[in-house]
PDB file of N, CA and C in Angstrom:
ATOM      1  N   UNK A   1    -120.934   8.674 -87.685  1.00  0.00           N
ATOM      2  CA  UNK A   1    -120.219   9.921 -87.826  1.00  0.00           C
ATOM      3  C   UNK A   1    -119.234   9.805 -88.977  1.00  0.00           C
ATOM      4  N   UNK A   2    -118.572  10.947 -89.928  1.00  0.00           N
ATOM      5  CA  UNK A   2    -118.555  11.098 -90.862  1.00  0.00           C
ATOM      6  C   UNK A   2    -116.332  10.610 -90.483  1.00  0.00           C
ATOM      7  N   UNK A   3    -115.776  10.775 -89.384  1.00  0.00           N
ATOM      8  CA  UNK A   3    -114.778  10.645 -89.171  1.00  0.00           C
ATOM      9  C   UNK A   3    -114.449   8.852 -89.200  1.00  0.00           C
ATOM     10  N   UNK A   4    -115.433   7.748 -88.686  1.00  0.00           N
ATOM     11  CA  UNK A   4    -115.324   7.019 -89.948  1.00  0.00           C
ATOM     12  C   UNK A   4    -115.064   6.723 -91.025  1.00  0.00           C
ATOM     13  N   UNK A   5    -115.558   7.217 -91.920  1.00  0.00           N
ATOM     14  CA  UNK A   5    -114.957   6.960 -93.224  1.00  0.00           C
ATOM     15  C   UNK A   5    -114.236   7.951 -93.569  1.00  0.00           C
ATOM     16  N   UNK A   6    -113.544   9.302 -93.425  1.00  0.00           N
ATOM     17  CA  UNK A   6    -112.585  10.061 -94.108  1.00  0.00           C
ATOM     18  C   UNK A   6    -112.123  10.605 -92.763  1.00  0.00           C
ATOM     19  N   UNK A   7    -112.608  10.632 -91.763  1.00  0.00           N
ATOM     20  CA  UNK A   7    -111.133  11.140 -90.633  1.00  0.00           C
ATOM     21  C   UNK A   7    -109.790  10.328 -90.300  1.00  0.00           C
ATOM     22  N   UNK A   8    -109.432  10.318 -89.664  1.00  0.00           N
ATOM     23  CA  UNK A   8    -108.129   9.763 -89.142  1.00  0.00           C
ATOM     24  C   UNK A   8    -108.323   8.124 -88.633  1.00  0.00           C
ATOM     25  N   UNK A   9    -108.004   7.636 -88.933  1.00  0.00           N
ATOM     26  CA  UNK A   9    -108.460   6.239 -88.464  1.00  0.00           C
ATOM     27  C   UNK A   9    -107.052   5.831 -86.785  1.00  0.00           C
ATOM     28  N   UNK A  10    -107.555   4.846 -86.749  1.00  0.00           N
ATOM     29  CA  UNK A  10    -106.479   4.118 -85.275  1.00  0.00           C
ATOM     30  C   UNK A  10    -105.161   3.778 -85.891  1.00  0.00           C
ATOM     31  N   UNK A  11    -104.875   3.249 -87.007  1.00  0.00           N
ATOM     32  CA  UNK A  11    -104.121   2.701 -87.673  1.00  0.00           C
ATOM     33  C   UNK A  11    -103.220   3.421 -88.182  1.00  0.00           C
ATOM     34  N   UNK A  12    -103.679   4.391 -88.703  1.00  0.00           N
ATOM     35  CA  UNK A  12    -103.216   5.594 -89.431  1.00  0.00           C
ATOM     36  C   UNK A  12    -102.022   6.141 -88.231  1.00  0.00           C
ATOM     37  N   UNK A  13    -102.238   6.180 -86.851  1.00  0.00           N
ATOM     38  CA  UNK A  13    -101.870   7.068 -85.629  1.00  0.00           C
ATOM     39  C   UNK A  13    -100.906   5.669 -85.475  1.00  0.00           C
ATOM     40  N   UNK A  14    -100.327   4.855 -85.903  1.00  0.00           N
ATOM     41  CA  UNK A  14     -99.252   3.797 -85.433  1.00  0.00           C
ATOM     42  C   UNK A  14     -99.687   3.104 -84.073  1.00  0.00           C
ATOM     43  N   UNK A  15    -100.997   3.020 -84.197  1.00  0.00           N
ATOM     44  CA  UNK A  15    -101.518   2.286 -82.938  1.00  0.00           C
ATOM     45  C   UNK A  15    -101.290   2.792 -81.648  1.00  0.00           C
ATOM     46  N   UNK A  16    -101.361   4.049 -81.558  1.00  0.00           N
ATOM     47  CA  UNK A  16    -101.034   4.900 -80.294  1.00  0.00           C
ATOM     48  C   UNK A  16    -102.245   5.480 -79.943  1.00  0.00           C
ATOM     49  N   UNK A  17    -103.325   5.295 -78.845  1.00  0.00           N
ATOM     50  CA  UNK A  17    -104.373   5.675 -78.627  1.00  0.00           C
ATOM     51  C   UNK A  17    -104.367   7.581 -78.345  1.00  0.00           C
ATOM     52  N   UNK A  18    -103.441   8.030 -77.518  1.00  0.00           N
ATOM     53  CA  UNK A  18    -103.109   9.274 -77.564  1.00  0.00           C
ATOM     54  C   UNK A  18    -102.971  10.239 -79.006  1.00  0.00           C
ATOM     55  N   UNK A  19    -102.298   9.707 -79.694  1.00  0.00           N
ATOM     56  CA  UNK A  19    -101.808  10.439 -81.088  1.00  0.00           C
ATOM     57  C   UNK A  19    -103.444  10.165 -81.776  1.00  0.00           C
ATOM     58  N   UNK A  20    -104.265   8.921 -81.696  1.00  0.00           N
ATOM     59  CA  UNK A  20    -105.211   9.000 -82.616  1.00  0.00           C
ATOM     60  C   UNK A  20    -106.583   9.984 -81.600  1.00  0.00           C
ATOM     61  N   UNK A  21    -106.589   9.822 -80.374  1.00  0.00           N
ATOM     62  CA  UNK A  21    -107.767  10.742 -79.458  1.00  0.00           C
ATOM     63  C   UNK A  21    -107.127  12.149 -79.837  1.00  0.00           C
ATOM     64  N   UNK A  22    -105.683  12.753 -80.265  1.00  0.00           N
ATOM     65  CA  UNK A  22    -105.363  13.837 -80.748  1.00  0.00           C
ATOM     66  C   UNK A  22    -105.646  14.160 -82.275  1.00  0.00           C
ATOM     67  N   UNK A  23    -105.831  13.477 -83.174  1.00  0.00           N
ATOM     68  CA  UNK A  23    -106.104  13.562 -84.460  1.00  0.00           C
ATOM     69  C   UNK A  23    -108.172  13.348 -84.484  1.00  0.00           C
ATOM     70  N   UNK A  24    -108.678  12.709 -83.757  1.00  0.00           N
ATOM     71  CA  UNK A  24    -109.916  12.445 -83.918  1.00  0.00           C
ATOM     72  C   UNK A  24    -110.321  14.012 -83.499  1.00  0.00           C
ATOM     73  N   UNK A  25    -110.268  14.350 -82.200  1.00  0.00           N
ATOM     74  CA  UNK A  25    -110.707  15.860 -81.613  1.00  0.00           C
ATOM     75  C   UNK A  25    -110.289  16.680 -82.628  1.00  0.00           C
ATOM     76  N   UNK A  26    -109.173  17.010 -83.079  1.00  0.00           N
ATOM     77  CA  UNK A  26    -108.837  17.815 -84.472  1.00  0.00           C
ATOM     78  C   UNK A  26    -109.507  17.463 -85.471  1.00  0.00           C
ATOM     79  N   UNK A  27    -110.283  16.623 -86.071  1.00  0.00           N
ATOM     80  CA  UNK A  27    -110.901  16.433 -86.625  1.00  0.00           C
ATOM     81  C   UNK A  27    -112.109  16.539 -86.649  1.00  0.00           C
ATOM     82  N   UNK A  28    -113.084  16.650 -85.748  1.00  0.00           N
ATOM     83  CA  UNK A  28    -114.236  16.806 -85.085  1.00  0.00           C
ATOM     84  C   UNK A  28    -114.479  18.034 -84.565  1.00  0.00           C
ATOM     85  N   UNK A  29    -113.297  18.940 -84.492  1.00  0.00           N
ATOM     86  CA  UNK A  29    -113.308  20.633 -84.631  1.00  0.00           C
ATOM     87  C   UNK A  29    -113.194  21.374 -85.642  1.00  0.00           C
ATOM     88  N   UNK A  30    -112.805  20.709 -86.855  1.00  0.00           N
ATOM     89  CA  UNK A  30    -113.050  21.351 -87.855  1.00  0.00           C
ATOM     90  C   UNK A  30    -114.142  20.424 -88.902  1.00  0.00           C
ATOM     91  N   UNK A  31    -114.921  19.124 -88.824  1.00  0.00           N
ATOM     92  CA  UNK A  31    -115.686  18.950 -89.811  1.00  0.00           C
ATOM     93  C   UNK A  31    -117.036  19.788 -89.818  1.00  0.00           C
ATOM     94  N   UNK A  32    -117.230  20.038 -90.958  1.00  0.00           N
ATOM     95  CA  UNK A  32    -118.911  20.286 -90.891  1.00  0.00           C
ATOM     96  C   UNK A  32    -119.570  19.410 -90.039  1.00  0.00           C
ATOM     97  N   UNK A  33    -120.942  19.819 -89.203  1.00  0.00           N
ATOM     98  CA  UNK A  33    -122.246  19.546 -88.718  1.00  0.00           C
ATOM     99  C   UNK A  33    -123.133  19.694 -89.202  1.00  0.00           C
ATOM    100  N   UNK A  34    -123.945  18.891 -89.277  1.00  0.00           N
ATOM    101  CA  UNK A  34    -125.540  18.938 -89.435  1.00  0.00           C
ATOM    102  C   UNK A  34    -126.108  18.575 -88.366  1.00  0.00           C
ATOM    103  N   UNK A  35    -127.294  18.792 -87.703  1.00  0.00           N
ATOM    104  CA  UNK A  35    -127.768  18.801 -86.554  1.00  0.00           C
ATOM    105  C   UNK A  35    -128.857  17.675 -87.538  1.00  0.00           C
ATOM    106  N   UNK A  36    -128.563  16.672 -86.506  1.00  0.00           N
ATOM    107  CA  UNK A  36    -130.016  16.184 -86.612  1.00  0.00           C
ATOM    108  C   UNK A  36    -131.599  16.096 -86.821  1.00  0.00           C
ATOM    109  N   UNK A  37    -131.710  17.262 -86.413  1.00  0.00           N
ATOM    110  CA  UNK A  37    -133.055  17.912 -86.998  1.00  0.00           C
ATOM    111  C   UNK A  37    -133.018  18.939 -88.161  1.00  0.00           C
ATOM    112  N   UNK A  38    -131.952  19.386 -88.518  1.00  0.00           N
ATOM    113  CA  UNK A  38    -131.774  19.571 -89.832  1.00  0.00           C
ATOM    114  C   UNK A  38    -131.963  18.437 -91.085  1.00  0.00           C
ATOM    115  N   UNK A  39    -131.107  17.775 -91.127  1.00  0.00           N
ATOM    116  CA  UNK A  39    -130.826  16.617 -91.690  1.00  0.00           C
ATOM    117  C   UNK A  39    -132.085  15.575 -91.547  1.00  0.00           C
ATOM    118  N   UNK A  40    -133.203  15.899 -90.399  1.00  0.00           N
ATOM    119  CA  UNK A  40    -134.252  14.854 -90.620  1.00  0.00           C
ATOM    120  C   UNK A  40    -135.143  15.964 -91.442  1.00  0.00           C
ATOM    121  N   UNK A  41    -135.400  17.149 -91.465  1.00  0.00           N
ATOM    122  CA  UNK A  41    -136.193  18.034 -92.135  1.00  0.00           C
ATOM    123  C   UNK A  41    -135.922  17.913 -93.700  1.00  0.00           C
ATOM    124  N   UNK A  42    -134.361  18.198 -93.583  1.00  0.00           N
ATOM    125  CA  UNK A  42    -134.282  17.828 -95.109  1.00  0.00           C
ATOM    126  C   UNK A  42    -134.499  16.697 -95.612  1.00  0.00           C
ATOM    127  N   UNK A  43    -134.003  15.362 -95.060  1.00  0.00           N
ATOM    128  CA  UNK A  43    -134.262  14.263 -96.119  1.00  0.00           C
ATOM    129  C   UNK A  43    -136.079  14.021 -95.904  1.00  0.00           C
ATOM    130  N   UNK A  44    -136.785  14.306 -94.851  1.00  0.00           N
ATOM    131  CA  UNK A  44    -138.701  14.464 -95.625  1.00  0.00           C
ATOM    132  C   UNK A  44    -138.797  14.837 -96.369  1.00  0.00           C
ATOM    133  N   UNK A  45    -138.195  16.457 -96.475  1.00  0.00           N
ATOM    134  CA  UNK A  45    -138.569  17.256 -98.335  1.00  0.00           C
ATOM    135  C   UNK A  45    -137.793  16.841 -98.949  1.00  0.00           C
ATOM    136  N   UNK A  46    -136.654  16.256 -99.358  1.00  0.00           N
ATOM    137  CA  UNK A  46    -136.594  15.085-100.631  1.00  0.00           C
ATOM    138  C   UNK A  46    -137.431  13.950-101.100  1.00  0.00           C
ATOM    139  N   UNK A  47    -137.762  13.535 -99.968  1.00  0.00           N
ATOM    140  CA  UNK A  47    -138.631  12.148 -99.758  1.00  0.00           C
ATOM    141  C   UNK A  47    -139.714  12.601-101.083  1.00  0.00           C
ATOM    142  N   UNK A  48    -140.291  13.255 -99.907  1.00  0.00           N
ATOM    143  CA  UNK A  48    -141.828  13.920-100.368  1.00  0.00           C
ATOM    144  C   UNK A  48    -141.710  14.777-102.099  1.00  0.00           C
ATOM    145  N   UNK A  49    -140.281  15.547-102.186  1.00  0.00           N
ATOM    146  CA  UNK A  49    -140.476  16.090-103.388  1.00  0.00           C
ATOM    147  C   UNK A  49    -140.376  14.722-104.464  1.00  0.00           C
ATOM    148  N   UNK A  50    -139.465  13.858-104.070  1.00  0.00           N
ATOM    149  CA  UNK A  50    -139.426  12.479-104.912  1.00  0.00           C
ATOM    150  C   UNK A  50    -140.630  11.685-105.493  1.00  0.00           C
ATOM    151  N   UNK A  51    -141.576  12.029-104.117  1.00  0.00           N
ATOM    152  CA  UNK A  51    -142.992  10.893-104.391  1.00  0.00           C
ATOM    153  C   UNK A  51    -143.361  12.030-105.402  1.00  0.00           C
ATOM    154  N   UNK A  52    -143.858  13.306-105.123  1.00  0.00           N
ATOM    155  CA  UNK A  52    -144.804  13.983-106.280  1.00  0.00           C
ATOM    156  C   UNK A  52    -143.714  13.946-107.403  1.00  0.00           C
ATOM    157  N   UNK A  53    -142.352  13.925-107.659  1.00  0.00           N
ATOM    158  CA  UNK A  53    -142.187  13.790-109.230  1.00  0.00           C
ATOM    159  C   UNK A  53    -142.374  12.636-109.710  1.00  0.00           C
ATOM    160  N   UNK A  54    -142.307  11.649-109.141  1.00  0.00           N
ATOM    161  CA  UNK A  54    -142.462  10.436-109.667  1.00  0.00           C
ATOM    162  C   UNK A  54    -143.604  10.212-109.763  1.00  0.00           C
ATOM    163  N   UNK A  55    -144.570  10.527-109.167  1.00  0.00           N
ATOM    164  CA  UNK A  55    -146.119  10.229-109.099  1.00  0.00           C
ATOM    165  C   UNK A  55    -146.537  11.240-111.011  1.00  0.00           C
ATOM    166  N   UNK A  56    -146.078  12.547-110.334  1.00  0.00           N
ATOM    167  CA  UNK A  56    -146.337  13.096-111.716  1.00  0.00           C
ATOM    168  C   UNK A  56    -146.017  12.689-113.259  1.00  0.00           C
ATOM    169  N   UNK A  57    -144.605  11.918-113.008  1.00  0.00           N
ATOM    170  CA  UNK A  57    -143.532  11.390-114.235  1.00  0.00           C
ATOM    171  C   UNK A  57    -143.859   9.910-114.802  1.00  0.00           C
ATOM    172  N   UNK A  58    -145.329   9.054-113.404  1.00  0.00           N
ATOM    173  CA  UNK A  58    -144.801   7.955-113.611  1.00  0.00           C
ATOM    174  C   UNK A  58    -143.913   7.315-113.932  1.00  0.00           C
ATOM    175  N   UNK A  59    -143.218   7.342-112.675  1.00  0.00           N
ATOM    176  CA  UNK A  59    -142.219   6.313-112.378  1.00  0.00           C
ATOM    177  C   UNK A  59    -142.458   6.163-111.042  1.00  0.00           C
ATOM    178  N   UNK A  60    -143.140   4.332-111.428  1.00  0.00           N
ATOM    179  CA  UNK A  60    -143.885   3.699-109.718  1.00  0.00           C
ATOM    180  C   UNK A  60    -142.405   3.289-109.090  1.00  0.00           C
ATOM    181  N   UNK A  61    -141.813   2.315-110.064  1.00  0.00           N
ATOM    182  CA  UNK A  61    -140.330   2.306-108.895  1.00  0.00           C
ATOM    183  C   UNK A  61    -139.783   2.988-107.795  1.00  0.00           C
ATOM    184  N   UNK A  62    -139.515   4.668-108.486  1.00  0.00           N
ATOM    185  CA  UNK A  62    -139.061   5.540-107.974  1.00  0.00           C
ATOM    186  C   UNK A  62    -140.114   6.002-106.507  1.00  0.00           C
ATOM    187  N   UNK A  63    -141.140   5.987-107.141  1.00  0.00           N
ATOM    188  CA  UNK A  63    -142.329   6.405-106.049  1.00  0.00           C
ATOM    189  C   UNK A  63    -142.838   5.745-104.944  1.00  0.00           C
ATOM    190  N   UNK A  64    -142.386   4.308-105.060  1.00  0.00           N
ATOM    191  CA  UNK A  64    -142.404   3.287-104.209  1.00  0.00           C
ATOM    192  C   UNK A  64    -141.326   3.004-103.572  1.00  0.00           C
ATOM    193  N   UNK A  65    -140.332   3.473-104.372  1.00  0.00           N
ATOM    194  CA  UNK A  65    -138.619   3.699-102.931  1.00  0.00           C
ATOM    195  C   UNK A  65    -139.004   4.940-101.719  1.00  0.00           C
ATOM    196  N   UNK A  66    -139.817   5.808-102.458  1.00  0.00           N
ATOM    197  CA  UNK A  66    -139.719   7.161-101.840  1.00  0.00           C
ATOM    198  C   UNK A  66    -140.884   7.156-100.921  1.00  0.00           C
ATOM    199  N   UNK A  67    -141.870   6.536-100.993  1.00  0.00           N
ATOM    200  CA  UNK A  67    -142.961   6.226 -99.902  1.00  0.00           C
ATOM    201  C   UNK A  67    -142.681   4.792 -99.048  1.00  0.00           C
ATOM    202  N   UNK A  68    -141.725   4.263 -99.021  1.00  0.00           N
ATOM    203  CA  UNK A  68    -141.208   3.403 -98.477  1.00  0.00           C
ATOM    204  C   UNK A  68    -140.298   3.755 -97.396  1.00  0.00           C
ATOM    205  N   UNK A  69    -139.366   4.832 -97.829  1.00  0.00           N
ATOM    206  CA  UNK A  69    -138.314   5.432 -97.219  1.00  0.00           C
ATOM    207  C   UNK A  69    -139.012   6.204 -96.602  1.00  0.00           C
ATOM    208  N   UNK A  70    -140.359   6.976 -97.219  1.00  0.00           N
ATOM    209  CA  UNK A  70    -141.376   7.851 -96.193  1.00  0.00           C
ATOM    210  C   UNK A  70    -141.725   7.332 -95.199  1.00  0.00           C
ATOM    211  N   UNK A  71    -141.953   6.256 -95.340  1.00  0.00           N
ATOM    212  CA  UNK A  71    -142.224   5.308 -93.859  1.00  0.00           C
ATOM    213  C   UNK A  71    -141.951   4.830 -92.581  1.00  0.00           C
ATOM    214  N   UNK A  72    -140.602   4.604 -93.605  1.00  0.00           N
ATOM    215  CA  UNK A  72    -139.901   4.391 -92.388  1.00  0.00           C
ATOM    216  C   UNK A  72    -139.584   5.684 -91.762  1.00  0.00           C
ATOM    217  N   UNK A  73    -138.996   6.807 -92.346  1.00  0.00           N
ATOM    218  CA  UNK A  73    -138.866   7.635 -91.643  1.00  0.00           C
ATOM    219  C   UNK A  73    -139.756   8.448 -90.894  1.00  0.00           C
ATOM    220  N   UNK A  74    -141.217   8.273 -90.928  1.00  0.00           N
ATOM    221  CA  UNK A  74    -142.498   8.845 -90.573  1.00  0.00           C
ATOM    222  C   UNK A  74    -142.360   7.820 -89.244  1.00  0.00           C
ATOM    223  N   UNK A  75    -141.924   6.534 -89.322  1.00  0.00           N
ATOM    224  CA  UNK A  75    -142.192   5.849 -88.040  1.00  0.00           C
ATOM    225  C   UNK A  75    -141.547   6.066 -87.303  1.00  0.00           C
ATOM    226  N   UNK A  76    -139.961   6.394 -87.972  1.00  0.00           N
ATOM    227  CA  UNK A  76    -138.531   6.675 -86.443  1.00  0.00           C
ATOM    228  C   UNK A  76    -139.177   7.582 -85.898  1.00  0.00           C
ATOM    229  N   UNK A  77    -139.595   9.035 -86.465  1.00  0.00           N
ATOM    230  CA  UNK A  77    -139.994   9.954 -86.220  1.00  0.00           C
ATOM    231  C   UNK A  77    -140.795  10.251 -84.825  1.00  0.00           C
ATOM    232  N   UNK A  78    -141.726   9.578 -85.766  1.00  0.00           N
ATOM    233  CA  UNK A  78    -142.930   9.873 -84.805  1.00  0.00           C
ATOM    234  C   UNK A  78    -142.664   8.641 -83.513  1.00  0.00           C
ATOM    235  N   UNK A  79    -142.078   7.414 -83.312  1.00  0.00           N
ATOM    236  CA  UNK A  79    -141.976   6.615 -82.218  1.00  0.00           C
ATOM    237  C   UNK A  79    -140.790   6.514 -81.884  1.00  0.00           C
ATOM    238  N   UNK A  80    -139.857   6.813 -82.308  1.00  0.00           N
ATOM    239  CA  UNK A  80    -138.582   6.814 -81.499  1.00  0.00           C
ATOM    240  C   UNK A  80    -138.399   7.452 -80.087  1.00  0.00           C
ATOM    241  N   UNK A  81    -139.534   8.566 -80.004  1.00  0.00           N
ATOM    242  CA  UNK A  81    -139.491   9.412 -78.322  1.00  0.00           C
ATOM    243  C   UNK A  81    -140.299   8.214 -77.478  1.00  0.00           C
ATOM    244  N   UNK A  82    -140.655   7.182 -78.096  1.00  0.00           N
ATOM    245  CA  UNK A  82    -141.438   5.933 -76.955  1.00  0.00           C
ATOM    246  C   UNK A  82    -140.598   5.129 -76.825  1.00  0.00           C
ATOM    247  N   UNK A  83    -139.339   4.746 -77.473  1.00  0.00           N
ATOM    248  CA  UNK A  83    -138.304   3.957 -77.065  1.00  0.00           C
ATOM    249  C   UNK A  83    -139.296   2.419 -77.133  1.00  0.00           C
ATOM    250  N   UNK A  84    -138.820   1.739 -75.725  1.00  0.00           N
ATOM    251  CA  UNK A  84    -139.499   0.388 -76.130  1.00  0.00           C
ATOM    252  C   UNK A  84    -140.772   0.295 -76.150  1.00  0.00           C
ATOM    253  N   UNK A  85    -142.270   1.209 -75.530  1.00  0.00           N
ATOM    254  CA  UNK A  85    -142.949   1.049 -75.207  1.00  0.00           C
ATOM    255  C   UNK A  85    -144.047  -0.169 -76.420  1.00  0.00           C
ATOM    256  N   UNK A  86    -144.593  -0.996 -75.535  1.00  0.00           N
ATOM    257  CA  UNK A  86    -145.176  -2.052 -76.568  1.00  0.00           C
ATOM    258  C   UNK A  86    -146.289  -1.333 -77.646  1.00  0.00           C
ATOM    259  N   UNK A  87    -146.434  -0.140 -77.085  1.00  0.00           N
ATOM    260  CA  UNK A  87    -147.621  -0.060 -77.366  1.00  0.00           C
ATOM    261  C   UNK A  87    -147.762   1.003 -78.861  1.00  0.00           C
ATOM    262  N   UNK A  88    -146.445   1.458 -78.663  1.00  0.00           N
ATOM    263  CA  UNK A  88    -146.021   2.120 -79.928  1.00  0.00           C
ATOM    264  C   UNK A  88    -145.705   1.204 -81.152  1.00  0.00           C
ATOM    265  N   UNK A  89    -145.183   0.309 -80.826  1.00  0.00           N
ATOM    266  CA  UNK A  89    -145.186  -1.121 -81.630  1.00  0.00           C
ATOM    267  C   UNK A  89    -146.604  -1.505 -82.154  1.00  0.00           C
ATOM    268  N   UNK A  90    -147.266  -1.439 -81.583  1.00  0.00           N
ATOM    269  CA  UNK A  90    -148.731  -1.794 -81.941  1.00  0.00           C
ATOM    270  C   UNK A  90    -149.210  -0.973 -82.636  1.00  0.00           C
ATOM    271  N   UNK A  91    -149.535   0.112 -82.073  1.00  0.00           N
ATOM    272  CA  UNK A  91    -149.983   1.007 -82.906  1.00  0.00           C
ATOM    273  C   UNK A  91    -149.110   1.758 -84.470  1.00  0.00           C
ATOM    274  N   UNK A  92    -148.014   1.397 -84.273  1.00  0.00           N
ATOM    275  CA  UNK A  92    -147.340   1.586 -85.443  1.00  0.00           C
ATOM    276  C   UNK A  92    -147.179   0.078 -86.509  1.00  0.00           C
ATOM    277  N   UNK A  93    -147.470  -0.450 -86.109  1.00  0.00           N
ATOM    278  CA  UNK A  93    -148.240  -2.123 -86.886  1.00  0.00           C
ATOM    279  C   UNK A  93    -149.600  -1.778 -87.392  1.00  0.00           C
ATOM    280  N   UNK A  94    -150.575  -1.078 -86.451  1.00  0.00           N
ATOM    281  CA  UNK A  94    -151.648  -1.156 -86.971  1.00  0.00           C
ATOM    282  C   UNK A  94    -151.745   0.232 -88.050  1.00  0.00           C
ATOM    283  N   UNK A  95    -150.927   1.563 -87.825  1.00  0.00           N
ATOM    284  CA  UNK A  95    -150.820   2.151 -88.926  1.00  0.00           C
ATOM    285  C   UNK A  95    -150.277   1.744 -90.467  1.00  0.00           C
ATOM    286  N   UNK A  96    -149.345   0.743 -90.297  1.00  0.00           N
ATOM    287  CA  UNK A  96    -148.930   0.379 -91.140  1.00  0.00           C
ATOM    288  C   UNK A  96    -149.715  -0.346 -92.125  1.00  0.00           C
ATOM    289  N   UNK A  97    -150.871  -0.556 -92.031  1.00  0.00           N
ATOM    290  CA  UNK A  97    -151.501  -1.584 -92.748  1.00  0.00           C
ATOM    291  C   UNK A  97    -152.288  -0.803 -93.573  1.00  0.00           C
ATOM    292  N   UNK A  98    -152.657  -0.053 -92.917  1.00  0.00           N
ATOM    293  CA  UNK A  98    -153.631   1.094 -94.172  1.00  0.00           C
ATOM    294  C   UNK A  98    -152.877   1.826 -95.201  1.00  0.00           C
ATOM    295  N   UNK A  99    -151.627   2.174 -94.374  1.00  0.00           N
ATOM    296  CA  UNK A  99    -150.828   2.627 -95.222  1.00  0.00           C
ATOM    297  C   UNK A  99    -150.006   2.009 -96.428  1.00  0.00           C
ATOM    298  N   UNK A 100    -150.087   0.673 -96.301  1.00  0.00           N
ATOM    299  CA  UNK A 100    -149.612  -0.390 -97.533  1.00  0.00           C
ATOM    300  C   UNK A 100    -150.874  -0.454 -98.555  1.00  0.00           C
ATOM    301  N   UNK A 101    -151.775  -0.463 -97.611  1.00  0.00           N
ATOM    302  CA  UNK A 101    -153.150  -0.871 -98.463  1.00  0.00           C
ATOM    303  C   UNK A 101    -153.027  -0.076 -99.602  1.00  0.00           C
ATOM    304  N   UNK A 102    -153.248   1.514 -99.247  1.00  0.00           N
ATOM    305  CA  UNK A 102    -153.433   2.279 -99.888  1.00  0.00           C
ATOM    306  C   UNK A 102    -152.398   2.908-100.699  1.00  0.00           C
ATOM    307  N   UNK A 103    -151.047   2.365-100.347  1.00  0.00           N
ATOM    308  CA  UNK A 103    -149.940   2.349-101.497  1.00  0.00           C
ATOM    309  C   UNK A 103    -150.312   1.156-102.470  1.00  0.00           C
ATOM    310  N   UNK A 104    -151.139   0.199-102.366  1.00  0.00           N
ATOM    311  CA  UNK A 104    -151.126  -1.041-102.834  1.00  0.00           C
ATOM    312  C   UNK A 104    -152.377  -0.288-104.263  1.00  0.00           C
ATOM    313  N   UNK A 105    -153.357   0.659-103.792  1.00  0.00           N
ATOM    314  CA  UNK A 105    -154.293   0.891-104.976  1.00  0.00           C
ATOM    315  C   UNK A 105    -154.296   1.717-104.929  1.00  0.00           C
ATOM    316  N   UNK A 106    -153.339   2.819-104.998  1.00  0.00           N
ATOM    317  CA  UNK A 106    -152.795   3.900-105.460  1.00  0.00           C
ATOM    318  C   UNK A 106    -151.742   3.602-106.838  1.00  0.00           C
ATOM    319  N   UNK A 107    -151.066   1.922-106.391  1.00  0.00           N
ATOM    320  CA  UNK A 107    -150.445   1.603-107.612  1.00  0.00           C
ATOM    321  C   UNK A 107    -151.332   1.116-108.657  1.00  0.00           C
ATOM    322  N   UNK A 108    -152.210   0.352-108.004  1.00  0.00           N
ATOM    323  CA  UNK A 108    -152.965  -0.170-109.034  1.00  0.00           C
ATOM    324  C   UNK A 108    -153.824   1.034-110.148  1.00  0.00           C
ATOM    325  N   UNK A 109    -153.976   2.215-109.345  1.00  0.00           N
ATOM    326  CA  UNK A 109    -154.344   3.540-110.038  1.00  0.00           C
ATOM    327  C   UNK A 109    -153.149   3.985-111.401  1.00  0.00           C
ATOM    328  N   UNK A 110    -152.257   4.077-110.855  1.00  0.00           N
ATOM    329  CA  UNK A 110    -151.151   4.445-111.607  1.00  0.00           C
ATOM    330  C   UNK A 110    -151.106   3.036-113.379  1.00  0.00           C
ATOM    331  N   UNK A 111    -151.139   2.153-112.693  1.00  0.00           N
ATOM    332  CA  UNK A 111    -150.952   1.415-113.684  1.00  0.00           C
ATOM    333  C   UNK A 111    -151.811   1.198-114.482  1.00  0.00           C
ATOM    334  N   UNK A 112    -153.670   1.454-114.271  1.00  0.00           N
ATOM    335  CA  UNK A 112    -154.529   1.962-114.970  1.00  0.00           C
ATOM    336  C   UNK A 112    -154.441   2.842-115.887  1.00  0.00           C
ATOM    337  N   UNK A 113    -153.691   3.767-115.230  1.00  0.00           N
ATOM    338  CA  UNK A 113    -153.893   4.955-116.219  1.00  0.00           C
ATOM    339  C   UNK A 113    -152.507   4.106-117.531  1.00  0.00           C
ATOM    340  N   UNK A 114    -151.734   3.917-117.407  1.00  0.00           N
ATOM    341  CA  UNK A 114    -150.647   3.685-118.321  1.00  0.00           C
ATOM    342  C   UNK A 114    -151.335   2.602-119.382  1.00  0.00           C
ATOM    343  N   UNK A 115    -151.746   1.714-118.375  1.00  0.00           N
ATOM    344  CA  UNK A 115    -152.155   0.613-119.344  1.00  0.00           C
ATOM    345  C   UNK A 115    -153.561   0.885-120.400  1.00  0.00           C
ATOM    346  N   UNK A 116    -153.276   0.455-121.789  1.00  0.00           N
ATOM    347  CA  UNK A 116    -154.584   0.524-122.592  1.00  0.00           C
ATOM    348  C   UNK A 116    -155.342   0.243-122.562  1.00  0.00           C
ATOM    349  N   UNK A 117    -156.691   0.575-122.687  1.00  0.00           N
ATOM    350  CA  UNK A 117    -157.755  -0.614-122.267  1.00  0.00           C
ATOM    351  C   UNK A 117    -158.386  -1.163-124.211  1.00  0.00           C
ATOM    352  N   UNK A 118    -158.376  -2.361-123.589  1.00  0.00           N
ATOM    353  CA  UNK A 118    -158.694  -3.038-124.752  1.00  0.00           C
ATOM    354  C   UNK A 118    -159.942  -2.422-125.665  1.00  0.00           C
TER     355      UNK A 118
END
């Protein structure tokens, strides 16, 4: 939460738990919100607008932070409602492998095209 780093800290309140649970609630009534499912909607369409400019711009760096970060966030996503179950573990291991693969010669595509051929 965002009152961490710029709300009222403990310290700030002279070490008085009252004065700082009175400055935190005042603070937490007036910051902006983002709802969580806002904030996961938006950062996919950055993600995703990131991979197609970079894909388009070549720039693999960039495109490989952004399908990386796609990943992970495609996995909270989609397995975080299974919590521990083993089996989401598994199956999100075994998705993962195609999905490297095919980041793996998708790059090798990219770097074809850049590179000259003798």
């Amino acid at each position: 939460m965002g009152s961490h780093i710029w709300g009222p800290g403990f310290r700030d309140c002279n070490d008085d738990y009252q004065t700082y649970s009175d400055a935190k609630s005042a603070f937490d009534a007036s910051a902006l919100v983002i709802s969580e499912h806002v904030y996961s909607i938006v950062w996919a369409i950055l993600l995703i607008s990131a991979a197609f400019w970079s894909a388009n711009t070549n720039r693999r760096g960039i495109f490989n932070a952004a399908m990386t970060f796609g990943g992970i966030h495609a996995y909270t996503q989609a397995f975080e409602p299974f919590y521990d179950e083993p089996l989401a573990y598994v199956i999100g291991g075994l998705a993962a492998i195609p999905l490297a693969w095919g980041l793996w010669r998708l790059n090798d595509q990219f770097e074809a095209r850049t590179t000259p051929s003798a």
